[in-house]
Protein backbone atom coordinates (compact mmCIF):
# COMPACT_ATOMS: atom_id res chain seq x y z
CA UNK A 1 85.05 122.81 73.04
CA UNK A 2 81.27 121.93 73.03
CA UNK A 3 78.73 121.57 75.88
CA UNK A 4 79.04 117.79 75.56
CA UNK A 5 82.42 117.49 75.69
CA UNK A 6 83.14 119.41 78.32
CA UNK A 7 80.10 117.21 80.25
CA UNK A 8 82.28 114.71 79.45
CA UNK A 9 85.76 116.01 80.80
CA UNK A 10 83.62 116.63 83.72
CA UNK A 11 82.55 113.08 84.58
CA UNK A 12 86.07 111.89 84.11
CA UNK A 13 87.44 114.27 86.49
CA UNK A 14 84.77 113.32 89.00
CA UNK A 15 85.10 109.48 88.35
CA UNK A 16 88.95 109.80 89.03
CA UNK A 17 89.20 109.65 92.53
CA UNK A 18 87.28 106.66 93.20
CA UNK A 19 89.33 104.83 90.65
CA UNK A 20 92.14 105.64 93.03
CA UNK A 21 90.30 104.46 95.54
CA UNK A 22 89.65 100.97 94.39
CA UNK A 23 92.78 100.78 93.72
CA UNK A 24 93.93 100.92 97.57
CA UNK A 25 93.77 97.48 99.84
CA UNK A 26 90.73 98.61 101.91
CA UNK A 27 91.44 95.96 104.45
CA UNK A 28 94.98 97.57 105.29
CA UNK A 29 92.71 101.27 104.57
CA UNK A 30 90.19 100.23 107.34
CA UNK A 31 92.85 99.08 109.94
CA UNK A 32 94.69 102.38 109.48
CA UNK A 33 92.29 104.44 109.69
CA UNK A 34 90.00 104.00 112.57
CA UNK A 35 93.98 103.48 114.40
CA UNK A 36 94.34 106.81 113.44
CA UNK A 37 90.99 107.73 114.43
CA UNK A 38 91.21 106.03 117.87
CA UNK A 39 95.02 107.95 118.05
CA UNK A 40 93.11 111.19 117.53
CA UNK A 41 90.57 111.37 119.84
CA UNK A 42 92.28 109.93 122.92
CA UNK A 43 94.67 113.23 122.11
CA UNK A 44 91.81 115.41 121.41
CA UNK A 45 90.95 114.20 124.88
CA UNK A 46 93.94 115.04 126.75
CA UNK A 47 94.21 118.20 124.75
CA UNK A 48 90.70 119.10 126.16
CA UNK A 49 91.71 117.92 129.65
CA UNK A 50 94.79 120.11 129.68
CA UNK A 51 92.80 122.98 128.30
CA UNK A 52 90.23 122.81 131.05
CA UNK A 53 93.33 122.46 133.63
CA UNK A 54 94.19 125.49 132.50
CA UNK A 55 91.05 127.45 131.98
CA UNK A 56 90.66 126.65 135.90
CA UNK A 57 93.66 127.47 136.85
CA UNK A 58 93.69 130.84 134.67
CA UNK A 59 90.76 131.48 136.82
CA UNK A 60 91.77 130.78 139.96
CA UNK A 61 94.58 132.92 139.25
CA UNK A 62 92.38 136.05 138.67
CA UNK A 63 92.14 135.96 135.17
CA UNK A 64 88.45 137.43 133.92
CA UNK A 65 86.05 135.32 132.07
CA UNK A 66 87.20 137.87 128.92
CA UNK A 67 90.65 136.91 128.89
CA UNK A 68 89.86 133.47 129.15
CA UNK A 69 87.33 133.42 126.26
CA UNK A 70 89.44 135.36 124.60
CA UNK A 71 92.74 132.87 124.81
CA UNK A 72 89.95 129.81 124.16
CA UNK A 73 88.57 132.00 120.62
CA UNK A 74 85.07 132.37 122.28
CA UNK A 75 82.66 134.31 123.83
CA UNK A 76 83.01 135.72 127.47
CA UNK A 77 79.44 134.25 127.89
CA UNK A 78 80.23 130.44 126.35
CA UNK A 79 83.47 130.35 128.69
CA UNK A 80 81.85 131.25 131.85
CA UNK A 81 78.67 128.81 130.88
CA UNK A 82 81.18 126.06 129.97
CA UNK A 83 83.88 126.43 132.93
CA UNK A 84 81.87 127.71 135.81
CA UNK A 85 80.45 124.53 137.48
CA UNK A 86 83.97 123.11 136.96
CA UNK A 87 86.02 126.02 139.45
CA UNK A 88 85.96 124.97 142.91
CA UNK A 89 84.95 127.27 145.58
């Protein structure tokens, strides 16, 4: 297969998905969409609630700043910046 050709193949494969796209009844797309959005963050948002619930709690508990960070996937340093302020007492 040439150069050009395969140029070619290329642009077809890349033009391929928006085809699809055009195909779809945006209006219905749109609508959908930021739903789901919306649906998303207001669980992303309890999710973080509930984490933070728990972070304090964890602390309050006697758990250290390492096995927090460690159950939340982040630094020691980063958990006690983030959660400090937020433990009473």
């Amino acid at each position: 297969m040439s150069k050009m050709s395969k140029k070619k193949d290329k642009k077809k494969e890349a033009a391929a998905p928006v085809a699809v796209v055009r195909k779809i009844d945006r209006s219905k797309l749109t609508t959908e969409t930021l739903k789901t959005i919306a649906t998303q963050v207001k669980a992303k948002r309890h999710a973080q609630e509930a984490c933070d619930e728990a972070v304090i709690k964890a602390r309050l508990e006697g758990c250290s700043w390492v096995q927090i960070a460690a159950a939340l996937g982040i630094s020691p340093q980063g958990a006690r910046q983030k959660y400090l302020s937020r433990i009473p007492g």
